[in-house]
N, C-alpha and C. Protein backbone atom coordinates (compact mmCIF):
# COMPACT_ATOMS: atom_id res chain seq x y z
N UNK A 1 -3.29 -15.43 -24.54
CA UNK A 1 -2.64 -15.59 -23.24
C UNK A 1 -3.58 -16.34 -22.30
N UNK A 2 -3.02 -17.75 -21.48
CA UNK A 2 -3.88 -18.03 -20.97
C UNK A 2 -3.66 -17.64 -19.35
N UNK A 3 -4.59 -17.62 -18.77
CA UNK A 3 -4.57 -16.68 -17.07
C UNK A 3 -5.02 -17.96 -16.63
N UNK A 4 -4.45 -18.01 -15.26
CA UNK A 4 -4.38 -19.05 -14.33
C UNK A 4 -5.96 -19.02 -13.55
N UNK A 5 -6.39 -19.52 -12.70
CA UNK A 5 -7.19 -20.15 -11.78
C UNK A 5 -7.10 -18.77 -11.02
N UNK A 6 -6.22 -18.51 -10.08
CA UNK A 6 -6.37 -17.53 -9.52
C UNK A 6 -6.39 -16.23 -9.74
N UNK A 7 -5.71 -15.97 -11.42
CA UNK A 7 -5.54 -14.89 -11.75
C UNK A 7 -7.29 -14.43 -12.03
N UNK A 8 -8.04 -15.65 -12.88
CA UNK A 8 -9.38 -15.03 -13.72
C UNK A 8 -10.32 -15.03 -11.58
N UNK A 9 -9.92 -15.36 -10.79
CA UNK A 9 -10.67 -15.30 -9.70
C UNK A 9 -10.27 -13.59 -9.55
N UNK A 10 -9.09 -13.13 -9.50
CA UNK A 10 -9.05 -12.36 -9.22
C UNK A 10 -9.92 -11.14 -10.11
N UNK A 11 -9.90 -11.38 -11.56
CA UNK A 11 -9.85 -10.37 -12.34
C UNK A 11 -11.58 -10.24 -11.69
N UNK A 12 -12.42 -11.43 -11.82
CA UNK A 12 -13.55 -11.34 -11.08
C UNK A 12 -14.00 -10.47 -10.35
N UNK A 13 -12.82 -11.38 -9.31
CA UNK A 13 -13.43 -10.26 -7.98
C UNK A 13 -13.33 -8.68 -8.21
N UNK A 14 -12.20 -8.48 -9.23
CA UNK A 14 -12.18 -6.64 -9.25
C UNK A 14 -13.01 -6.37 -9.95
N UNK A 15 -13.59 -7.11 -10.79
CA UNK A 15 -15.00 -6.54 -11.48
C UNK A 15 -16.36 -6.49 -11.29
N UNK A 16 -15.97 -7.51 -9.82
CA UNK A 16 -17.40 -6.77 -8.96
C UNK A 16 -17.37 -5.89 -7.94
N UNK A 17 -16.32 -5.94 -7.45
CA UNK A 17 -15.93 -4.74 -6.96
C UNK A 17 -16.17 -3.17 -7.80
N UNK A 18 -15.77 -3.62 -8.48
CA UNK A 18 -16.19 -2.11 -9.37
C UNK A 18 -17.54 -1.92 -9.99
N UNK A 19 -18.40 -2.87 -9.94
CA UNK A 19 -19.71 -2.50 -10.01
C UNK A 19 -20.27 -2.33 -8.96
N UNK A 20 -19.88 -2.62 -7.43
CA UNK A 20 -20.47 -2.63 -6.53
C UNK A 20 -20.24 -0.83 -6.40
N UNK A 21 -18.54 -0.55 -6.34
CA UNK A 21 -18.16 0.39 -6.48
C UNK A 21 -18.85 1.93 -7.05
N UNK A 22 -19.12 1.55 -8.65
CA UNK A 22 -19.78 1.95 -9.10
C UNK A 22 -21.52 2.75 -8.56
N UNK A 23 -21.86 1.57 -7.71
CA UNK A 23 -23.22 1.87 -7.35
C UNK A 23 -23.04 2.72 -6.41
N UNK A 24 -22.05 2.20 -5.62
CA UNK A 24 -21.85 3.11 -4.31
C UNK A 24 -21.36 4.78 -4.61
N UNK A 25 -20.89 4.33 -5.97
CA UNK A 25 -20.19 6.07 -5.81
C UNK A 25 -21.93 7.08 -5.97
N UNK A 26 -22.57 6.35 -6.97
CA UNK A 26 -24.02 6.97 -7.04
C UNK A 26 -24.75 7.21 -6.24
N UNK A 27 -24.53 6.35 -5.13
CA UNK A 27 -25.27 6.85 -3.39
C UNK A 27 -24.78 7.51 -2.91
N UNK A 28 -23.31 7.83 -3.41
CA UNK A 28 -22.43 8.60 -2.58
C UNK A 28 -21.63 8.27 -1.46
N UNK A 29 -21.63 6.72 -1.42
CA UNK A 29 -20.76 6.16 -0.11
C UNK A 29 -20.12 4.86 -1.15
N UNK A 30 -19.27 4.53 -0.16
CA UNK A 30 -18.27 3.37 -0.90
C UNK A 30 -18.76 1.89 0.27
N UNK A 31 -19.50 1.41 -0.40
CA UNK A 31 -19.47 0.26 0.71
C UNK A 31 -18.63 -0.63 0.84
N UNK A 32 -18.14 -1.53 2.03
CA UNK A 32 -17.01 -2.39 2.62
C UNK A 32 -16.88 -3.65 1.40
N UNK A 33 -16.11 -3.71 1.02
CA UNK A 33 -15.23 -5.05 0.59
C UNK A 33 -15.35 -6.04 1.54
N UNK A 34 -15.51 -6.20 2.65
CA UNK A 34 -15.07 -7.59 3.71
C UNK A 34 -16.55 -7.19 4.53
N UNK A 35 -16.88 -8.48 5.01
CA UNK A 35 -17.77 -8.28 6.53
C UNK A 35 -16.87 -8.06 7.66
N UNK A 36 -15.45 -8.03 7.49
CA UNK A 36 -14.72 -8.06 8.53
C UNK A 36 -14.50 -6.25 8.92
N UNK A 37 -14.79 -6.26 9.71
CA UNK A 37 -14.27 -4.38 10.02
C UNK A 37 -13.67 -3.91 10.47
N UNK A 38 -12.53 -4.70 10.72
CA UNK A 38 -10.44 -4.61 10.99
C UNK A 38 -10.07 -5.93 10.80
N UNK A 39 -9.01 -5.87 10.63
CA UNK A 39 -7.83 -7.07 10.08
C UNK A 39 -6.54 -6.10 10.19
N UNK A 40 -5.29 -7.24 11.23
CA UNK A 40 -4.02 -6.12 10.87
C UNK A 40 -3.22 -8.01 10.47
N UNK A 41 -2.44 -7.44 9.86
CA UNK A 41 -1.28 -8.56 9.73
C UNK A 41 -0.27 -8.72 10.25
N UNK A 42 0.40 -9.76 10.64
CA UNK A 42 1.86 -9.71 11.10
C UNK A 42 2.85 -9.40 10.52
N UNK A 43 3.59 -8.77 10.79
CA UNK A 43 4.84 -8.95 9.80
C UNK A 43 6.33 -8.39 10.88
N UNK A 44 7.51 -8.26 9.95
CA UNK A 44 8.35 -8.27 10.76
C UNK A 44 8.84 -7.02 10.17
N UNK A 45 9.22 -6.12 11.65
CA UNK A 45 9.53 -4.27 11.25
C UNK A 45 10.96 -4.36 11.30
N UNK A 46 11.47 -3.48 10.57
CA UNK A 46 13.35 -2.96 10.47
C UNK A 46 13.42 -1.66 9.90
N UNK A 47 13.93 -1.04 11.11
CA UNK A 47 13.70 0.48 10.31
C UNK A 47 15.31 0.60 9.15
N UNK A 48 14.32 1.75 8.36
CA UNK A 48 15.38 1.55 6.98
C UNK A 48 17.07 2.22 7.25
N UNK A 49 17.79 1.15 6.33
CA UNK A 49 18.98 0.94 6.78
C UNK A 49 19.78 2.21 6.27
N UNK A 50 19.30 2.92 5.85
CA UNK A 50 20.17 4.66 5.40
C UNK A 50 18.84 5.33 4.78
N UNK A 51 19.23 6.42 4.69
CA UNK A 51 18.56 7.61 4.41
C UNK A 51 17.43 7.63 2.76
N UNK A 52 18.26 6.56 1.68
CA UNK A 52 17.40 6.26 0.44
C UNK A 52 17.39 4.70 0.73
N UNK A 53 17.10 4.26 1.52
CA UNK A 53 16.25 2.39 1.58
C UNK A 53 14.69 2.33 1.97
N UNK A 54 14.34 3.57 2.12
CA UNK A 54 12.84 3.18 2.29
C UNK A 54 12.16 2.79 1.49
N UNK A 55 12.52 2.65 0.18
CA UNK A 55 11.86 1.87 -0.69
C UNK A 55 12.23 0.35 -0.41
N UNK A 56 13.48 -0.34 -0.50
CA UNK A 56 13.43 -1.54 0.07
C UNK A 56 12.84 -2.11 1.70
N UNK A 57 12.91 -1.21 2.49
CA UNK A 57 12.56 -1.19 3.88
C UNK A 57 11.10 -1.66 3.54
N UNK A 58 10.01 -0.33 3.09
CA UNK A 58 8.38 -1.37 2.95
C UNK A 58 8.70 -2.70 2.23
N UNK A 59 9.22 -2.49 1.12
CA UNK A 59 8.90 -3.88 0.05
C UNK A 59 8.93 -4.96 1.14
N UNK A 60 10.16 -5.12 1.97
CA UNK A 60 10.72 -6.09 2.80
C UNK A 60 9.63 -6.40 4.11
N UNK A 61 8.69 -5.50 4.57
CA UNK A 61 8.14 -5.33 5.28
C UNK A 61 6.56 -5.93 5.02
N UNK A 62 6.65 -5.75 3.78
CA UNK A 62 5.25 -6.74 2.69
C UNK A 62 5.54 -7.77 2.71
N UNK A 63 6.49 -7.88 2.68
CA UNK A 63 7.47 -9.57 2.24
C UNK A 63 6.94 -10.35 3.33
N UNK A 64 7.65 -9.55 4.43
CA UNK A 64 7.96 -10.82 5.43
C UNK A 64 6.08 -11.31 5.71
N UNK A 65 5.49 -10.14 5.81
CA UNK A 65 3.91 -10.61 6.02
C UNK A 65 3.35 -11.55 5.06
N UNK A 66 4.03 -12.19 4.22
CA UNK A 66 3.88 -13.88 4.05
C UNK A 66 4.69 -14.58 3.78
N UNK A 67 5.56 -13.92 4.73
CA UNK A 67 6.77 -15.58 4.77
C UNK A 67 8.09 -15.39 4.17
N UNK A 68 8.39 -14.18 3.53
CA UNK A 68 9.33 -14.25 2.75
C UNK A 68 10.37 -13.34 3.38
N UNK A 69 11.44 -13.17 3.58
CA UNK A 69 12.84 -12.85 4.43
C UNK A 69 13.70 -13.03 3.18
N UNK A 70 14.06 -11.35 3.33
CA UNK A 70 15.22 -11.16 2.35
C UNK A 70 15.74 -9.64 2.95
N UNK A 71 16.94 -9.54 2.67
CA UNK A 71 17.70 -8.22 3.38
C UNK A 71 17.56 -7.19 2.36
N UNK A 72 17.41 -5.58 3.30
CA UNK A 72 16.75 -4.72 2.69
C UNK A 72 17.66 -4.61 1.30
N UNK A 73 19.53 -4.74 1.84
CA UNK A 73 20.34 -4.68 0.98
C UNK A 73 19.85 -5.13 -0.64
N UNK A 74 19.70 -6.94 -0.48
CA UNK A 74 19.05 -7.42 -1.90
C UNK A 74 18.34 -6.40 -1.88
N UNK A 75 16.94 -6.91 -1.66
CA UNK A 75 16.01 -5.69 -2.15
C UNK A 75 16.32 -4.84 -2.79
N UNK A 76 17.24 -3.96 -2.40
CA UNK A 76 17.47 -2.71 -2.92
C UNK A 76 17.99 -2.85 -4.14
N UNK A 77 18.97 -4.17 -4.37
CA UNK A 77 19.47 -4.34 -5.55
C UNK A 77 18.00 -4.75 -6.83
N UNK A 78 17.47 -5.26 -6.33
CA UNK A 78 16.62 -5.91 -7.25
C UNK A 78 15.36 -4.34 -7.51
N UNK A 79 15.17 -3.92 -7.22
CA UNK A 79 14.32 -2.20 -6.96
C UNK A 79 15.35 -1.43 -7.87
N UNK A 80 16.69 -1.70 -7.71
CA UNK A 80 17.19 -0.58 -8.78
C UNK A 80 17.21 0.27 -7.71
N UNK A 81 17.11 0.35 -6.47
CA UNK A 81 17.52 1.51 -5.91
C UNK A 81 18.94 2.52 -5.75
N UNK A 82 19.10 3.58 -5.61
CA UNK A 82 20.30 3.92 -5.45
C UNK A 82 20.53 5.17 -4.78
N UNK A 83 21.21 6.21 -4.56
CA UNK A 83 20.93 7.20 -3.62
C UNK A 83 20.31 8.33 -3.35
N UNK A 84 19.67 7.97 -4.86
CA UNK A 84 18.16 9.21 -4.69
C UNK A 84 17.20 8.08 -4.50
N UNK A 85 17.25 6.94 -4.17
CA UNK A 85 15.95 6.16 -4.01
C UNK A 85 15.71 5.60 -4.86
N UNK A 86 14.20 4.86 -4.60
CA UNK A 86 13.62 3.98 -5.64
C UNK A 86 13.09 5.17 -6.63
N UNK A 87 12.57 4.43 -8.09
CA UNK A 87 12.15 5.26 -9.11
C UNK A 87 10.47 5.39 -8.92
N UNK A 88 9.89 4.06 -8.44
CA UNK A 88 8.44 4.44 -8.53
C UNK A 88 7.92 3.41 -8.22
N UNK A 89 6.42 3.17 -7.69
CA UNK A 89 5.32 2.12 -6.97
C UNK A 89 5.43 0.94 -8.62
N UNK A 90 6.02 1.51 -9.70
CA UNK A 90 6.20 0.24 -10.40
C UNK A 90 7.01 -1.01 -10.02
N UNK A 91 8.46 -0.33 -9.68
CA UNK A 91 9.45 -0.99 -9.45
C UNK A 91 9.25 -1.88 -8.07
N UNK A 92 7.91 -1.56 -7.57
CA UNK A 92 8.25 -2.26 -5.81
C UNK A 92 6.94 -3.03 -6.43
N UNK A 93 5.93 -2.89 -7.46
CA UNK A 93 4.92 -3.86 -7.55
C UNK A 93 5.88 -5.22 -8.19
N UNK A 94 6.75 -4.85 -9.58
CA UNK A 94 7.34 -6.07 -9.77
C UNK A 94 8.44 -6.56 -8.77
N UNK A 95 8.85 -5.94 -7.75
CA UNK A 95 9.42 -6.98 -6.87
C UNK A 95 8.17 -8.27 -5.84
N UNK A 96 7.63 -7.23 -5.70
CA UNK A 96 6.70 -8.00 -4.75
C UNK A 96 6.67 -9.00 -4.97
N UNK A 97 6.31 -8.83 -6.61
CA UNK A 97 5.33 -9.82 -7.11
C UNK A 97 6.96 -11.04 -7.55
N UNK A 98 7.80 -10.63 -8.50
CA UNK A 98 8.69 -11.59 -8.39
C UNK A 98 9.42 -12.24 -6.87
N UNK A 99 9.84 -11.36 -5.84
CA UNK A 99 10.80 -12.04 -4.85
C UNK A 99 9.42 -13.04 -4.05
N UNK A 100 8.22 -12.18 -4.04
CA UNK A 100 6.78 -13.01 -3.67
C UNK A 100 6.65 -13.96 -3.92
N UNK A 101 6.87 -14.62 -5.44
CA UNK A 101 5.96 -15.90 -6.07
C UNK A 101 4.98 -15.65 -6.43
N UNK A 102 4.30 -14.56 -6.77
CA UNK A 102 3.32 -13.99 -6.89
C UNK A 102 2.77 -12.98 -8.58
N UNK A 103 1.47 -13.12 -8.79
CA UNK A 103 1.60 -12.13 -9.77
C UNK A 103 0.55 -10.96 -9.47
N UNK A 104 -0.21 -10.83 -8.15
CA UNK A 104 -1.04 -10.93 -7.44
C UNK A 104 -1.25 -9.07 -8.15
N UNK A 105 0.03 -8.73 -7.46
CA UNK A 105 0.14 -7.01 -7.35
C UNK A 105 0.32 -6.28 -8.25
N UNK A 106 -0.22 -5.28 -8.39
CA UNK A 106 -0.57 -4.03 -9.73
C UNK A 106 -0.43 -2.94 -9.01
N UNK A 107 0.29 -1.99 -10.11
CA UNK A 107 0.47 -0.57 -9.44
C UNK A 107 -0.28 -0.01 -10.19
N UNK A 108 -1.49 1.11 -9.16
CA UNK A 108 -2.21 1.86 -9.12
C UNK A 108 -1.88 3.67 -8.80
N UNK A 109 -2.23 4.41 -9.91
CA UNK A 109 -1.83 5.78 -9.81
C UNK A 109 -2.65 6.93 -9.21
N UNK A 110 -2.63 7.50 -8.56
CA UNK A 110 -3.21 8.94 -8.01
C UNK A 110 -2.29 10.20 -8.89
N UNK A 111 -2.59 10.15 -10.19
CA UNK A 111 -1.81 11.10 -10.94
C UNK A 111 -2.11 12.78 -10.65
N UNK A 112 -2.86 13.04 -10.11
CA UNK A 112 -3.85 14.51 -9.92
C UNK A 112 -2.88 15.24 -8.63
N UNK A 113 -2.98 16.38 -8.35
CA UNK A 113 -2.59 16.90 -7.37
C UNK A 113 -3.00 16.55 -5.80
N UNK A 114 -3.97 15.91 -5.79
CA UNK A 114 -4.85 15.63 -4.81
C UNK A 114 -5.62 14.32 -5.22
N UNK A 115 -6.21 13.40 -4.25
CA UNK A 115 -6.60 12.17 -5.04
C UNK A 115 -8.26 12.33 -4.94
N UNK A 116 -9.06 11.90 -6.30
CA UNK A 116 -10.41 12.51 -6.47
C UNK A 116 -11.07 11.08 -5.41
N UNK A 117 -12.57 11.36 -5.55
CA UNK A 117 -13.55 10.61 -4.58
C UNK A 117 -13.50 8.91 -5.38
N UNK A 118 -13.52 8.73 -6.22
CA UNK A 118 -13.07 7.55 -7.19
C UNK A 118 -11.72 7.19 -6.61
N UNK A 119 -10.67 7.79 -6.50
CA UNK A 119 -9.60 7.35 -6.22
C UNK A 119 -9.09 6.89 -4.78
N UNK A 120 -9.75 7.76 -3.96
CA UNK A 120 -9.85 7.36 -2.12
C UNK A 120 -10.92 5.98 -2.19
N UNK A 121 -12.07 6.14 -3.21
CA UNK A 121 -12.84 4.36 -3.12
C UNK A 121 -11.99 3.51 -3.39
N UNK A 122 -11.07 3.45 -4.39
CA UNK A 122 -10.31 2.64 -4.79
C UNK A 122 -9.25 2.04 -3.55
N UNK A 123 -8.79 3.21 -3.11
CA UNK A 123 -7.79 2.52 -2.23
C UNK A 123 -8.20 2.18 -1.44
N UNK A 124 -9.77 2.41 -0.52
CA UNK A 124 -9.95 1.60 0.55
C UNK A 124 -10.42 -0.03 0.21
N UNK A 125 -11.30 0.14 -1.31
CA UNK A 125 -11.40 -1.59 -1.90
C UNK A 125 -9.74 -2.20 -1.87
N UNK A 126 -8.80 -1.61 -2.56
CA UNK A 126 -7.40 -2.34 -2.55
C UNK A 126 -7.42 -2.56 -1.57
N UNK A 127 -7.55 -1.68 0.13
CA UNK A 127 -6.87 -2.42 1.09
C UNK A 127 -7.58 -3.54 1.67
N UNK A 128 -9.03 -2.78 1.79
CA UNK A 128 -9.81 -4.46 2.29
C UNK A 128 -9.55 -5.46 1.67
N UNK A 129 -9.23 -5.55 -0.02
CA UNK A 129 -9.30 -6.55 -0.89
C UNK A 129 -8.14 -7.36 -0.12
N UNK A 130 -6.64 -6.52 -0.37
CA UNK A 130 -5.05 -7.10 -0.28
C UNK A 130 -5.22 -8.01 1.31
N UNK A 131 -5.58 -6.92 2.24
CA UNK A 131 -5.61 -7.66 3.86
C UNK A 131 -6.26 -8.57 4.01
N UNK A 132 -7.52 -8.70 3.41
CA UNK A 132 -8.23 -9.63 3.40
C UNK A 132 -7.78 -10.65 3.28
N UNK A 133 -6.79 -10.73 1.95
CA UNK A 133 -5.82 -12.05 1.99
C UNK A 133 -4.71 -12.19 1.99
N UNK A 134 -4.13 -11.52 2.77
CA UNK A 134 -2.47 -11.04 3.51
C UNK A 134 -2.05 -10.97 2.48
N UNK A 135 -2.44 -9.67 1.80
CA UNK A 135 -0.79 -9.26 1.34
C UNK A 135 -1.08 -7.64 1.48
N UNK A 136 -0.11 -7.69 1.84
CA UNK A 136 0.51 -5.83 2.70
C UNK A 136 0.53 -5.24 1.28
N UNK A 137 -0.06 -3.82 1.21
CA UNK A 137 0.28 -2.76 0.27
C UNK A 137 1.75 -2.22 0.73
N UNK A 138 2.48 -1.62 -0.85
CA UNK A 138 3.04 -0.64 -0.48
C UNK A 138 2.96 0.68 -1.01
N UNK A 139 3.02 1.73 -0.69
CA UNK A 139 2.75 3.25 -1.51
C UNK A 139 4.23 4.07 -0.86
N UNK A 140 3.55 4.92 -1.89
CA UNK A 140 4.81 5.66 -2.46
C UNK A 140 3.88 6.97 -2.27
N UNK A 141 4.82 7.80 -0.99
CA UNK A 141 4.04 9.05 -0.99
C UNK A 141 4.89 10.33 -0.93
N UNK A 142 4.34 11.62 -1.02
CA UNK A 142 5.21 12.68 -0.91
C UNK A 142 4.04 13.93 -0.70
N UNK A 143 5.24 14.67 0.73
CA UNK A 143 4.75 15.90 1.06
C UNK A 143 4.15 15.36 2.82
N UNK A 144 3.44 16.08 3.52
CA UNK A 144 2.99 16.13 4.80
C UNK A 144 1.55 15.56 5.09
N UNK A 145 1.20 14.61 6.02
CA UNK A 145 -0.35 13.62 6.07
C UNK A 145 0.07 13.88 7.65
N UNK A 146 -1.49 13.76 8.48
CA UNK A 146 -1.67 13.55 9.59
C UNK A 146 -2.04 12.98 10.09
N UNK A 147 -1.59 11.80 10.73
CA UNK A 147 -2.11 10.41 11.57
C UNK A 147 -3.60 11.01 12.42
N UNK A 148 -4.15 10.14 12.71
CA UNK A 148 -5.01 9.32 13.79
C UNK A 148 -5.20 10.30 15.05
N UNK A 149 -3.78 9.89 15.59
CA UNK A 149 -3.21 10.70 16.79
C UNK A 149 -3.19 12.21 16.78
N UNK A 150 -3.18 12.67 15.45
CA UNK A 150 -2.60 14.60 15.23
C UNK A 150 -1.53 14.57 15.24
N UNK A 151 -0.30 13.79 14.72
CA UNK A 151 1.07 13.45 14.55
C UNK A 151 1.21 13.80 13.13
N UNK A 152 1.62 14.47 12.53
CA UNK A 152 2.06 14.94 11.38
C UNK A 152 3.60 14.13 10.69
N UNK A 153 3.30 13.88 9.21
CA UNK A 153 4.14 13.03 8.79
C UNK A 153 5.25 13.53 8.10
N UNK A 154 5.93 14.49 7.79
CA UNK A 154 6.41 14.46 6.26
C UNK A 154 7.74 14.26 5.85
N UNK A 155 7.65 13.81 4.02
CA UNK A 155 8.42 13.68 3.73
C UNK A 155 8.36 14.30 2.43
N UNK A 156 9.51 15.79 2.21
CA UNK A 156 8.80 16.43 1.20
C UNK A 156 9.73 15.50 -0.07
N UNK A 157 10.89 14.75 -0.04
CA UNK A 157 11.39 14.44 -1.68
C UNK A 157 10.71 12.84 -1.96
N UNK A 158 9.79 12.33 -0.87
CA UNK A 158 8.63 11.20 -0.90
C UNK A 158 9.39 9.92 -0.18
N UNK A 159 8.43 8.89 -0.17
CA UNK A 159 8.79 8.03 0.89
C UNK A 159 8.17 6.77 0.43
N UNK A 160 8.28 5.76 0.85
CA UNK A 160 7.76 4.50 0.58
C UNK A 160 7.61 3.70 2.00
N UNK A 161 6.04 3.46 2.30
CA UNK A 161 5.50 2.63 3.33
C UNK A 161 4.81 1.40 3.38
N UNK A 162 4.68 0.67 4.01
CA UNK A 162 3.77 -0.52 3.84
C UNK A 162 2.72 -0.38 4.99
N UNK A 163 1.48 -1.05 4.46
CA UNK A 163 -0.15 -0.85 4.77
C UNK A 163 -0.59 -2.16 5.05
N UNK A 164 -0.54 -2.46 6.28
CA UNK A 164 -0.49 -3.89 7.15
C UNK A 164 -1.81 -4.05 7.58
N UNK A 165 -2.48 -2.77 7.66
CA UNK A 165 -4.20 -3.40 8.26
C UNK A 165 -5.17 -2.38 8.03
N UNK A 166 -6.18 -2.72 8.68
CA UNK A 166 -7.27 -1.87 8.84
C UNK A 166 -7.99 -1.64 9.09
N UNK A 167 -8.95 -0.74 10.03
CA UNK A 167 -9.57 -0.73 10.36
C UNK A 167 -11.13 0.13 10.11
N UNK A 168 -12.51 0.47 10.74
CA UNK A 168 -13.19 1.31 10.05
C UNK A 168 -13.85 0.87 8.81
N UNK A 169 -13.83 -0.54 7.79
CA UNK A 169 -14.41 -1.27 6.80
C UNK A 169 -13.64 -0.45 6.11
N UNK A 170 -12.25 -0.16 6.21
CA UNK A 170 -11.07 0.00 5.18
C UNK A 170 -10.70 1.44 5.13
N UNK A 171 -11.50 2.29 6.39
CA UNK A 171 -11.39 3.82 5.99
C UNK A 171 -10.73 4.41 6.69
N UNK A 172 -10.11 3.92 7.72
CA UNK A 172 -8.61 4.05 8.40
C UNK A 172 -7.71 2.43 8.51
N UNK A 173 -6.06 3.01 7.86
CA UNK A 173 -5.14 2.45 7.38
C UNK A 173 -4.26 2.21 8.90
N UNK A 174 -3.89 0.52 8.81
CA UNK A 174 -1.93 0.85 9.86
C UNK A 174 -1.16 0.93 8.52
N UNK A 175 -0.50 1.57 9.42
CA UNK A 175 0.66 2.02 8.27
C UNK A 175 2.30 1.67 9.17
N UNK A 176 3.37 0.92 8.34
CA UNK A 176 4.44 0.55 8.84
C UNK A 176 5.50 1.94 8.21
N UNK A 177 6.05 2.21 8.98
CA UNK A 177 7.09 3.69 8.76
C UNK A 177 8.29 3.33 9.22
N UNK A 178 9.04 2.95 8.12
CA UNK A 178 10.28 2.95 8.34
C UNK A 178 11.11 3.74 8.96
N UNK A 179 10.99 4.93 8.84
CA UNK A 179 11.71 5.98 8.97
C UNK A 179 10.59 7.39 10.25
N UNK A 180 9.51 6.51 10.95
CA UNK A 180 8.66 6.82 11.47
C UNK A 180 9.38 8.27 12.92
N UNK A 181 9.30 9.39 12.43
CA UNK A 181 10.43 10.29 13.54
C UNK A 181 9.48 10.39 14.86
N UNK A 182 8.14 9.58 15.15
CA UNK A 182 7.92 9.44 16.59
C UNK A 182 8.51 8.09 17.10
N UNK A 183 9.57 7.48 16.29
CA UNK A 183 10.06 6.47 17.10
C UNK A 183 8.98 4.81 17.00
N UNK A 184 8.28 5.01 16.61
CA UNK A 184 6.71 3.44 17.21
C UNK A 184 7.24 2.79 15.96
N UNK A 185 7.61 3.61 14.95
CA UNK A 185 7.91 2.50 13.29
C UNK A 185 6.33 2.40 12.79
N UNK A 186 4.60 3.01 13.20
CA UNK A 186 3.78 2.56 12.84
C UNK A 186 3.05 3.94 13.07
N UNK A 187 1.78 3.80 12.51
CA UNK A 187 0.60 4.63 13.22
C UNK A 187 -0.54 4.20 12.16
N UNK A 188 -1.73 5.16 12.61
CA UNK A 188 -3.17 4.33 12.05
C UNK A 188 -3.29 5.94 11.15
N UNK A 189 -3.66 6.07 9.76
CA UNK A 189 -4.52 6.97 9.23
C UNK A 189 -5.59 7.12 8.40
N UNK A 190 -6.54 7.82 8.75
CA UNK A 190 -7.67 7.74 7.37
C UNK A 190 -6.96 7.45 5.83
N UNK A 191 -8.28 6.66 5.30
CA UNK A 191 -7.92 6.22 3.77
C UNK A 191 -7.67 7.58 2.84
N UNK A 192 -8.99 8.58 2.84
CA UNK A 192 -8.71 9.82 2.26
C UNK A 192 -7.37 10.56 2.29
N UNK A 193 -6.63 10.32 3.93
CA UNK A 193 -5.73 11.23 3.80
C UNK A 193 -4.32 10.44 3.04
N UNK A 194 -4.41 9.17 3.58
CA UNK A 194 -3.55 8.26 2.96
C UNK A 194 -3.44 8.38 1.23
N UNK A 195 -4.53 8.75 0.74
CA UNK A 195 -4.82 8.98 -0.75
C UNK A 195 -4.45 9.75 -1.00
N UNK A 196 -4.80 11.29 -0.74
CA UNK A 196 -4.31 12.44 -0.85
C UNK A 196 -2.54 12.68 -1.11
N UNK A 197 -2.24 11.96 0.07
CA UNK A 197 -0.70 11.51 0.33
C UNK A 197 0.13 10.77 -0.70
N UNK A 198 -0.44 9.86 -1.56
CA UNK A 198 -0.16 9.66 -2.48
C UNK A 198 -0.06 10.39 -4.04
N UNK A 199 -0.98 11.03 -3.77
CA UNK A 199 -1.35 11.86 -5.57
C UNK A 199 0.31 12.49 -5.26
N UNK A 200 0.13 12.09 -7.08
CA UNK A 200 1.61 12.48 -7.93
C UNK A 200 2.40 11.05 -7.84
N UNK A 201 1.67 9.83 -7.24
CA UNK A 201 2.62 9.20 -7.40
C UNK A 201 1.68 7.72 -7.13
N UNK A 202 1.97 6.45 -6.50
CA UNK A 202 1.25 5.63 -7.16
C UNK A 202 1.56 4.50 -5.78
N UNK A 203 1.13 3.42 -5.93
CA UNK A 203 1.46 2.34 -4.72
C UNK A 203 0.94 0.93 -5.63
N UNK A 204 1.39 -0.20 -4.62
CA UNK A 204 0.96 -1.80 -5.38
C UNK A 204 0.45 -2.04 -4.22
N UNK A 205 -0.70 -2.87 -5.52
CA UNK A 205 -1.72 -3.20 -4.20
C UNK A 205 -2.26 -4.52 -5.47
């Protein structure tokens, strides 16, 4: 199989990342992916159009943060969604990546009850990595997380959000909320808890 120009750049970059990674977990800290120590992206918000579209709602919400405009409706068709929702952070990595143009995005799992110290490094490298070069995460979470603010989130049968910036050298997340019940559609949370929030289930990044 031959891999493109950007693909072997990428595979690169994750493999120094993970040695850098690596070192850092041995010091016991995760050092920054970027010299930059926030980045948020633009994109365009629509809160989700019924009660099981929050899976098309983020995808669409990744989208538009490079250019791409499509209604949550498609989306939803192409996700396989239906009225228990999307099936999983698989189904929204291959949209991305097909309605995208893209082969960019991989879904990543927090399979454990809780997400281990390896797994919170990981997601703050994904997000510096993705923002770094605009493209919005999306995850797939379930159960109760607490913003920034002390605003409590939950969604106990799970939810699907998109991860537009960041701040902290990747260790607090914006997060776009479709279905956000303080009304803003957004808020900022630590990476750990954002992780945590995920285990049992998975996001593309």
């Amino acid at each position: 199989m031959r891999l493109s120009t950007g693909r072997i750049s990428r595979v690169i970059a994750i493999a120094l990342i993970a040695l850098t990674a690596s070192t850092a977990s041995v010091l016991g800290t995760a050092a920054p992916a970027s010299a930059a120590a926030s980045r948020e992206l633009s994109y365009e918000f629509q809160w989700q159009q019924n009660g099981y579209y929050c899976g098309p709602a983020a995808t669409r919400i990744a989208l538009t943060g490079r250019g791409y405009y499509y209604t949550q409706t498609y989306i939803a068709g192409q996700l396989g969604t239906t009225t228990n929702g999307t099936n999983s952070a698989a189904d929204t990595t291959r949209v991305l990546n097909s309605l995208g143009a893209t082969g960019f995005y991989e879904t990543k799992w927090i399979p454990g009850n809780s997400a281990t110290q390896a797994e919170i490094n990981r997601l703050q490298w994904d997000v510096v990595y993705d923002i770094d070069r605009n493209y919005p995460l999306v995850v797939n979470v379930v159960g109760s997380a607490m913003d920034t603010d002390g605003d409590w989130h939950s969604y106990s049968g799970g939810h699907y959000l998109a991860v537009t910036g960041y701040s902290n050298d990747g260790w607090t997340v914006k997060i776009a909320d479709s279905a956000d019940a303080n009304g803003y559609g957004w808020y900022w949370m630590s990476t750990d808890r954002l992780a945590h929030w995920i285990a049992l289930r998975g996001y593309s990044a």
